[in-house]
N, C-alpha and C. Protein backbone atom coordinates (compact mmCIF):
# COMPACT_ATOMS: atom_id res chain seq x y z
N UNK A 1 -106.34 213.87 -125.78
CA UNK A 1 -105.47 213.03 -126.58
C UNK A 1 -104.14 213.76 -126.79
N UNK A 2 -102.88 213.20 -126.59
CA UNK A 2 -101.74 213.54 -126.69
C UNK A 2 -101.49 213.93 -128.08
N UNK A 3 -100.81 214.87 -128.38
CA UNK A 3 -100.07 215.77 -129.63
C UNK A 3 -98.95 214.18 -130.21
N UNK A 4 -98.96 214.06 -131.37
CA UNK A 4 -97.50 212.53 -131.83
C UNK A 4 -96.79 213.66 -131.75
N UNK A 5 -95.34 213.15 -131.74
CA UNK A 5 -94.02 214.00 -132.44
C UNK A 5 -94.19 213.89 -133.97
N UNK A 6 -93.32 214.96 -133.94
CA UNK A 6 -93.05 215.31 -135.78
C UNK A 6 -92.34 213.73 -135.87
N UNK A 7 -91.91 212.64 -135.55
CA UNK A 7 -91.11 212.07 -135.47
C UNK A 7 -92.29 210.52 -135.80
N UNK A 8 -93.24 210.45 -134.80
CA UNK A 8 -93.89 209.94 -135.22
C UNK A 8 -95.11 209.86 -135.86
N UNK A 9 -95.38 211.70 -136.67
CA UNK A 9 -96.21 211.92 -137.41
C UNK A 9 -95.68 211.50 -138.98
N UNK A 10 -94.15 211.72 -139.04
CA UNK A 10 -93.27 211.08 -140.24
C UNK A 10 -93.57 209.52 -140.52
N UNK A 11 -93.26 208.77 -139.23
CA UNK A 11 -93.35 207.11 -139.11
C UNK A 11 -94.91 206.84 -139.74
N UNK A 12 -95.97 207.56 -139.14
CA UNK A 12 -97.32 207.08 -139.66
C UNK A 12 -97.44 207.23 -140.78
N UNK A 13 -97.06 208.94 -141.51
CA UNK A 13 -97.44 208.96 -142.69
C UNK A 13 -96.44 208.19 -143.46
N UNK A 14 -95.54 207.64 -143.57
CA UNK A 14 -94.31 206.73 -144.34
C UNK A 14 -95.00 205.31 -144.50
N UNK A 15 -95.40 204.41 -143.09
CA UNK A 15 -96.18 203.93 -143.06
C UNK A 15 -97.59 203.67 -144.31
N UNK A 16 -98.34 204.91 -144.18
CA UNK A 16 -99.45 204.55 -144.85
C UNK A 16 -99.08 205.05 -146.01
N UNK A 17 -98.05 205.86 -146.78
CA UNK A 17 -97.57 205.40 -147.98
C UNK A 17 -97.33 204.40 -148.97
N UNK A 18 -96.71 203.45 -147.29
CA UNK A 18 -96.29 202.22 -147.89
C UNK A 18 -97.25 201.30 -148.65
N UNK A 19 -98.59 201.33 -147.58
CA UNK A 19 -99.38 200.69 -147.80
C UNK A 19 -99.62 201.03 -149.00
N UNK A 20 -100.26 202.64 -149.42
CA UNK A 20 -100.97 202.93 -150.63
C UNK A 20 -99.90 202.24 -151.96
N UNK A 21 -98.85 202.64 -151.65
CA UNK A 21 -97.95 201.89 -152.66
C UNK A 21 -97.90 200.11 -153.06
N UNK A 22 -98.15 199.38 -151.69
CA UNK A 22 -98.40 197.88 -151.59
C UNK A 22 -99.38 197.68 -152.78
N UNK A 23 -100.79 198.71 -152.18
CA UNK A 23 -101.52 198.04 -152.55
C UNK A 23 -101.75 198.63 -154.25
N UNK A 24 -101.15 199.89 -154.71
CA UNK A 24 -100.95 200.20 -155.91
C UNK A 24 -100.12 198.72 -156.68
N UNK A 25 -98.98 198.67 -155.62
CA UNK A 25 -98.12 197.38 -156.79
C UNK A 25 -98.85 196.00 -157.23
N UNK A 26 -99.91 195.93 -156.09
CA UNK A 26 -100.52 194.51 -156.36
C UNK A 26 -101.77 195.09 -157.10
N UNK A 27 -101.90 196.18 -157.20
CA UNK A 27 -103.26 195.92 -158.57
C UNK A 27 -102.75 195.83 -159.93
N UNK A 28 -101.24 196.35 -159.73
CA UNK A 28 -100.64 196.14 -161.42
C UNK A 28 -100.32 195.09 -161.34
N UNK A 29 -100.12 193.93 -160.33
CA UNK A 29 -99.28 193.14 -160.93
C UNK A 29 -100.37 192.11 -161.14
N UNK A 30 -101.68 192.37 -160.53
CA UNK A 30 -103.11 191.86 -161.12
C UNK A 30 -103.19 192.14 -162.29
N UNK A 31 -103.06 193.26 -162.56
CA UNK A 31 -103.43 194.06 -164.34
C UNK A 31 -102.61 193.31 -164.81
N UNK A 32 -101.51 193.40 -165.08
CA UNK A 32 -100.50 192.77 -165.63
C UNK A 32 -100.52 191.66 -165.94
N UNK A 33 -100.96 190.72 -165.24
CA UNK A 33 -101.21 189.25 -165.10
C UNK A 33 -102.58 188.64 -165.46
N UNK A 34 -103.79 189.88 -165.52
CA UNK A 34 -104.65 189.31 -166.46
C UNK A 34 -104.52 189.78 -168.25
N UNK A 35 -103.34 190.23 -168.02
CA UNK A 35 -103.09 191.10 -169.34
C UNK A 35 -102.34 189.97 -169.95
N UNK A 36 -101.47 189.36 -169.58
CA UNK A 36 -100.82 188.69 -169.86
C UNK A 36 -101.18 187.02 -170.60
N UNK A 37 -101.88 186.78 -169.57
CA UNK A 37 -103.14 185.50 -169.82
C UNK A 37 -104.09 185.79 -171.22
N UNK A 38 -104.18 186.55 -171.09
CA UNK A 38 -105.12 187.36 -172.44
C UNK A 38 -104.36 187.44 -173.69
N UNK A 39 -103.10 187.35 -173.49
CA UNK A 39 -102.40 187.89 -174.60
C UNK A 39 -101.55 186.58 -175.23
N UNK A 40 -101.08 186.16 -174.19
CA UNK A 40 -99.87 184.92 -174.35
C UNK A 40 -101.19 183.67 -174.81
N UNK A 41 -100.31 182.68 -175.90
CA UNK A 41 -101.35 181.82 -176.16
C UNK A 41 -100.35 180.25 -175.72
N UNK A 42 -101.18 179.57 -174.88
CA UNK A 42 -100.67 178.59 -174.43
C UNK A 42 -99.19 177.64 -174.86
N UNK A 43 -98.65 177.88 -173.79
CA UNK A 43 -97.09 177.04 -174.53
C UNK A 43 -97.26 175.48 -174.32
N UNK A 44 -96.59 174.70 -175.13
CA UNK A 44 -96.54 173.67 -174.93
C UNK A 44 -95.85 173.08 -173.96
N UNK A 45 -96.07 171.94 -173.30
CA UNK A 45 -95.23 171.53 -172.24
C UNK A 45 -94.22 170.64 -173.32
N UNK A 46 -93.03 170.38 -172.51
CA UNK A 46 -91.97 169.49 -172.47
C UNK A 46 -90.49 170.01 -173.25
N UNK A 47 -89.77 169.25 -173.49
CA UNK A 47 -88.22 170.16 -174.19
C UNK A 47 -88.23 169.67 -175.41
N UNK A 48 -88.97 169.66 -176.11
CA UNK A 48 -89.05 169.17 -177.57
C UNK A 48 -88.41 170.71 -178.57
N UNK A 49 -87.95 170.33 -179.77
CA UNK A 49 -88.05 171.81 -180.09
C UNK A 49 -88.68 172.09 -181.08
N UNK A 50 -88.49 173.26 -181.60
CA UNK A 50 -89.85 173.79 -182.24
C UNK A 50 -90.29 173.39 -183.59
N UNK A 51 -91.52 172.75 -183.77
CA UNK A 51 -91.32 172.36 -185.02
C UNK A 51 -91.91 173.04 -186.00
N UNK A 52 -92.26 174.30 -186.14
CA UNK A 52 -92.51 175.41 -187.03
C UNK A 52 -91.47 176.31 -187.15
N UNK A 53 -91.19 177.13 -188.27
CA UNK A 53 -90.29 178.41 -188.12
C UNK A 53 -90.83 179.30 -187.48
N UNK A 54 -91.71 179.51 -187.43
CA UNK A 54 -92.60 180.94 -186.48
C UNK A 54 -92.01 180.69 -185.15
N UNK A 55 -92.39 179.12 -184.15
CA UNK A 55 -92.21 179.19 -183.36
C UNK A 55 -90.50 179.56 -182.89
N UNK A 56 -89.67 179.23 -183.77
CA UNK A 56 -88.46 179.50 -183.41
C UNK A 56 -88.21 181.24 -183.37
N UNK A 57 -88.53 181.53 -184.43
CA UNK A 57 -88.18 183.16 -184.53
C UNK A 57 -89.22 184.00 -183.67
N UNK A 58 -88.38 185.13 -182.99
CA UNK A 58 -89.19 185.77 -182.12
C UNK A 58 -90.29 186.51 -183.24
N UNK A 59 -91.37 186.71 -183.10
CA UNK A 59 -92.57 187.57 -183.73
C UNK A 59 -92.33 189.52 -183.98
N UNK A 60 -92.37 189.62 -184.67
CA UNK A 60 -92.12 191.60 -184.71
C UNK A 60 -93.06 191.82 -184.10
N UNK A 61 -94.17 191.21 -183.56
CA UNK A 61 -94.92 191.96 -182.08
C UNK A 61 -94.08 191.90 -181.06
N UNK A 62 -92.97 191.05 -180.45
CA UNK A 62 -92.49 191.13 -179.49
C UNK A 62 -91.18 191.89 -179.64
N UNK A 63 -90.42 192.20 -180.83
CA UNK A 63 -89.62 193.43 -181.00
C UNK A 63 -90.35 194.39 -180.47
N UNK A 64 -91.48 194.85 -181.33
CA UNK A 64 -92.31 196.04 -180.94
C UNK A 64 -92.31 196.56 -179.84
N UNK A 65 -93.20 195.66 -178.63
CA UNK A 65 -93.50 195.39 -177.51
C UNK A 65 -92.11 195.97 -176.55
N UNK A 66 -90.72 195.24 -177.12
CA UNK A 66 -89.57 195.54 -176.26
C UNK A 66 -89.27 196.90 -176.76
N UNK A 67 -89.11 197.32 -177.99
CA UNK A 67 -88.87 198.75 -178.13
C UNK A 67 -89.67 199.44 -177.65
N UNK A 68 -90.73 199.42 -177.32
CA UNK A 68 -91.91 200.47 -176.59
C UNK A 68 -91.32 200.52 -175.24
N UNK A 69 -91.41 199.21 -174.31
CA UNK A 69 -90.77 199.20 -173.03
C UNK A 69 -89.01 200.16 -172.99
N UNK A 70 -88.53 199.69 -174.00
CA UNK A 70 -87.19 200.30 -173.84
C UNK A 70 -87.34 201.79 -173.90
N UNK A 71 -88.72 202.09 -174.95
CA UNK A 71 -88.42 204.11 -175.31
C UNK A 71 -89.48 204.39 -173.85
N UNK A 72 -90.30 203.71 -172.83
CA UNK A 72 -90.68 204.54 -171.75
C UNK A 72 -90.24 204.70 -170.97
N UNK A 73 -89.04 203.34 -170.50
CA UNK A 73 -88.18 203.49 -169.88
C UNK A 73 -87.53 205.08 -168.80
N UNK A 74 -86.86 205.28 -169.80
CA UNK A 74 -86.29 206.50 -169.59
C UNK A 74 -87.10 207.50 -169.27
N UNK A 75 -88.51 207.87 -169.61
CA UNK A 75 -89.19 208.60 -169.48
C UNK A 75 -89.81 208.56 -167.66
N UNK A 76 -89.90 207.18 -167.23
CA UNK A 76 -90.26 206.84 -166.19
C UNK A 76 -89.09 207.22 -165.43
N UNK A 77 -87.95 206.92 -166.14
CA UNK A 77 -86.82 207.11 -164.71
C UNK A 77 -85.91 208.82 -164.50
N UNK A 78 -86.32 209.72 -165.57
CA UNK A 78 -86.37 210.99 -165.33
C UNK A 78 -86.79 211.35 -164.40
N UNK A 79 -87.58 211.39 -163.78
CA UNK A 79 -88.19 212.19 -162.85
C UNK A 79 -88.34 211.66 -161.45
N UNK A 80 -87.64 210.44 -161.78
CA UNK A 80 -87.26 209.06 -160.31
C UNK A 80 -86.76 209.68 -159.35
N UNK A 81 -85.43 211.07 -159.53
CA UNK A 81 -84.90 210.71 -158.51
C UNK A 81 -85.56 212.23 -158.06
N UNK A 82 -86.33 212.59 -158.78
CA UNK A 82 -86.98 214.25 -157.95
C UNK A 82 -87.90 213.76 -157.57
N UNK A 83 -88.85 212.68 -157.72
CA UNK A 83 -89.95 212.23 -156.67
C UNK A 83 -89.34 211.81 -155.56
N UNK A 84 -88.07 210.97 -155.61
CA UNK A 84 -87.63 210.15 -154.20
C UNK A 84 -87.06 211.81 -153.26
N UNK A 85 -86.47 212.39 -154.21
CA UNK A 85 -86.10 213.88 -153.21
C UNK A 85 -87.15 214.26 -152.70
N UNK A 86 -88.20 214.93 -153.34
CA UNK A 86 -89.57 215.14 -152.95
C UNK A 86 -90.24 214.63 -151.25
N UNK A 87 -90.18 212.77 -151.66
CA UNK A 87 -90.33 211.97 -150.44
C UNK A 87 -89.54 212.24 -149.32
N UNK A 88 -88.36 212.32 -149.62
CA UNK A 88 -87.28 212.57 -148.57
C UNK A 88 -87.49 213.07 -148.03
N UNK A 89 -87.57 214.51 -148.57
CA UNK A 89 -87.73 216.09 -147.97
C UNK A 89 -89.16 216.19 -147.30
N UNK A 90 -90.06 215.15 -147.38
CA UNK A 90 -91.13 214.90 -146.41
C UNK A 90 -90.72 214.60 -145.14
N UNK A 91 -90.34 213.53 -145.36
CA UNK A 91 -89.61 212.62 -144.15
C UNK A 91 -88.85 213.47 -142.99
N UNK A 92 -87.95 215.07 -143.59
CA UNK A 92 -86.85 215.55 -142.41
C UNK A 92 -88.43 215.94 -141.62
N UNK A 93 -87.10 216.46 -139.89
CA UNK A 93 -87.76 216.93 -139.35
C UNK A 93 -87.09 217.96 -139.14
N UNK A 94 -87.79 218.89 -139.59
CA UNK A 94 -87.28 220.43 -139.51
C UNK A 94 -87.39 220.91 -138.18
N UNK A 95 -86.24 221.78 -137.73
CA UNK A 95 -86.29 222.24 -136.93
C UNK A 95 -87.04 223.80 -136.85
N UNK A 96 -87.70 224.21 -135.51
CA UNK A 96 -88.84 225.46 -135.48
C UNK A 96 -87.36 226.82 -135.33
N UNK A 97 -88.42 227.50 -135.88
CA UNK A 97 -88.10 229.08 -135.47
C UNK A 97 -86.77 229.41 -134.66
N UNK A 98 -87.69 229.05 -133.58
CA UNK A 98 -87.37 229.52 -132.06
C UNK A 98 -85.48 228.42 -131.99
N UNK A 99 -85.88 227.46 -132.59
CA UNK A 99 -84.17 226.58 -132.77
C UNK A 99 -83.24 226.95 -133.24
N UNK A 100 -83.63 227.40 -134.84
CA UNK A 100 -82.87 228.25 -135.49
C UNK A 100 -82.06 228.99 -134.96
N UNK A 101 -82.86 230.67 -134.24
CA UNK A 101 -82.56 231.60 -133.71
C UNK A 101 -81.74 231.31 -132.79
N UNK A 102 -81.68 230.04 -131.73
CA UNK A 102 -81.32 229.77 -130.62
C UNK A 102 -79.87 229.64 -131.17
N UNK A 103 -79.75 228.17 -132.33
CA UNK A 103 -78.82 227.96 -132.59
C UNK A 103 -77.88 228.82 -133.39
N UNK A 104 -78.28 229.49 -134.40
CA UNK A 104 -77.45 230.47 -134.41
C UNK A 104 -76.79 231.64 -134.09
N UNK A 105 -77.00 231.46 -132.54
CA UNK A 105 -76.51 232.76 -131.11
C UNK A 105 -75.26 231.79 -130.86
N UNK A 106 -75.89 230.25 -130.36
CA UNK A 106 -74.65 229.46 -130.00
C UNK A 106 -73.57 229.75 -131.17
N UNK A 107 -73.80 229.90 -132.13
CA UNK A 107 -72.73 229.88 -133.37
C UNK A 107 -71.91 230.96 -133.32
N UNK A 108 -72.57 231.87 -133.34
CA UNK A 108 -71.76 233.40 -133.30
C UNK A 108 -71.54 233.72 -131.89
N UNK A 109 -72.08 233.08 -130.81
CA UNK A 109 -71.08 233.31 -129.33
C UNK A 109 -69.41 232.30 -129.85
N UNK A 110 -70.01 230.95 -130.10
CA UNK A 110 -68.65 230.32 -130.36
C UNK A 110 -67.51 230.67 -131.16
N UNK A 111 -67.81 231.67 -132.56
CA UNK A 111 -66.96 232.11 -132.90
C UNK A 111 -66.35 233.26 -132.88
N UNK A 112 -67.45 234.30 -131.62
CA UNK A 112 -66.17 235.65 -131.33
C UNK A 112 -65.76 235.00 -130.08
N UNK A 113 -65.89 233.79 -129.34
CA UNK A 113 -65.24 233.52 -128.23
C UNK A 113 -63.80 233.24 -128.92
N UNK A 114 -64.01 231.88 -129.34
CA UNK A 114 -63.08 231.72 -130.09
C UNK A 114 -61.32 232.64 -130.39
N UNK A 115 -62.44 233.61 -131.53
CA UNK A 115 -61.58 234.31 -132.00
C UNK A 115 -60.76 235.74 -131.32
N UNK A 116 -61.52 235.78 -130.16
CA UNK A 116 -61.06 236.43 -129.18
C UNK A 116 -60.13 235.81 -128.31
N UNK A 117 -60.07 234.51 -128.11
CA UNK A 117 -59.25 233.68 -127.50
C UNK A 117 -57.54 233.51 -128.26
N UNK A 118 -58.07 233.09 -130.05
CA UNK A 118 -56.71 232.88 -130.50
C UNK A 118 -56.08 234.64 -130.63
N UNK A 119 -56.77 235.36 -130.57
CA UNK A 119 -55.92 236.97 -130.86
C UNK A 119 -55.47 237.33 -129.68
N UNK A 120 -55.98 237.08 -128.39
CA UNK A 120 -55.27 237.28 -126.97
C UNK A 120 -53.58 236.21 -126.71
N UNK A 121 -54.06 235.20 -127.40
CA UNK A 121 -53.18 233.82 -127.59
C UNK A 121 -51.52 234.74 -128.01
N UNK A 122 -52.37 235.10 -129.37
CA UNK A 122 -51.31 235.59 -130.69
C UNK A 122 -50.69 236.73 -130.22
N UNK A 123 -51.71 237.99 -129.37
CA UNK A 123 -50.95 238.81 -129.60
C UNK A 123 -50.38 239.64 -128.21
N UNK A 124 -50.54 238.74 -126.99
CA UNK A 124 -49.87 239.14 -125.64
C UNK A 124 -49.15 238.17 -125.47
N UNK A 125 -49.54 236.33 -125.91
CA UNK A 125 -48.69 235.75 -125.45
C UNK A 125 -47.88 235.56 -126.34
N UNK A 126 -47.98 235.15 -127.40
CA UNK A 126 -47.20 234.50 -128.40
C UNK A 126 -46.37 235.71 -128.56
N UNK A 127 -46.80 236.48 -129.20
CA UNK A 127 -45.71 237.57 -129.78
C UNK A 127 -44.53 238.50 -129.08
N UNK A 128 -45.16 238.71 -127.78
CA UNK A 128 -43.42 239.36 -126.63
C UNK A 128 -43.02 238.22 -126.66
N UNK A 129 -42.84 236.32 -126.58
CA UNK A 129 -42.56 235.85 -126.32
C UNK A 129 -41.43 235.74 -127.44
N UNK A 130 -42.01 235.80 -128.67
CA UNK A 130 -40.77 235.41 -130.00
C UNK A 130 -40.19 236.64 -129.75
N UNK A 131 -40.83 237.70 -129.41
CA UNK A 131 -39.54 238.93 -129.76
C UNK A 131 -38.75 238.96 -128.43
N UNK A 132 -39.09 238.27 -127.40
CA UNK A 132 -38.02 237.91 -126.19
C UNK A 132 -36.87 236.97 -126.70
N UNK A 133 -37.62 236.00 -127.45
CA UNK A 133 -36.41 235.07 -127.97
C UNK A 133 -35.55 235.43 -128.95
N UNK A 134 -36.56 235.75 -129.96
CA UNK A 134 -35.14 236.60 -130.85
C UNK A 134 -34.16 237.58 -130.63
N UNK A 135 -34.55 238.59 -129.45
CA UNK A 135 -33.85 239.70 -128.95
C UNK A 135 -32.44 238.89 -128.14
N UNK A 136 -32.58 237.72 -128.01
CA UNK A 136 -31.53 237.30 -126.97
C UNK A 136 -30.31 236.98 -127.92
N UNK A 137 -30.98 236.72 -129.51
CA UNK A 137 -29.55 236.14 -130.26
C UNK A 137 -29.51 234.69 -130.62
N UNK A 138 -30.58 233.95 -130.39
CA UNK A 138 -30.50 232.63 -130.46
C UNK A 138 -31.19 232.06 -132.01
């Protein structure tokens, strides 16, 4: 059996993340929804309006309820963006050893070539050349 690439060992496992996550979102939104049914007590149909004061004014259970959601809030989204880094940093594909090393020879050949190039540039051609020109008076 053939070795995947790091490339498509990333794709599979992203993949079956997804899934575990799918199927995490649809059991809450089951929970949620038998939670909900359980809790909420039947509304009336049609656009009539309300003919109790209770029904008009929201209930201090549902203040409650929103201040709880509002103070976890934040607690949930702290740590949001170091899990998604986390994920990310799954996802690269790092390069081996042996690349590294490789690539950083190309780096340091390119920059004493380089810099051997502009100092030959600077200092046989360029420089008798200005002191030829200036020596003439111009």
């Amino acid at each position: 059996m053939p070795h995947k690439s790091k490339t498509q060992r990333a794709k599979a496992a992203q993949a079956h993340k997804n899934r575990k996550d799918r199927e995490i979102r649809d059991a809450k939104a089951a929970e949620r929804a038998a939670q909900m049914k359980s809790e909420e007590p039947k509304k009336k149909k049609g656009f009539g309006k309300a003919k109790n004061e209770e029904e008009k004014k929201p209930s201090n259970d549902n203040k409650q309820k929103s201040e709880e959601k509002a103070k976890e809030k934040p607690n949930k989204e702290r740590f949001k963006f170091i899990k998604e880094v986390r994920a990310e940093m799954k996802r690269v594909t790092w390069p081996t050893r042996q690349d590294v090393i490789r690539w950083t020879g190309v780096v340091i050949f390119a920059l004493v070539f380089f810099g051997v190039y502009v100092a030959i540039l600077d200092n046989i051609i360029i420089t008798p050349l200005l002191v030829g020109v200036t020596s003439l008076g111009a």
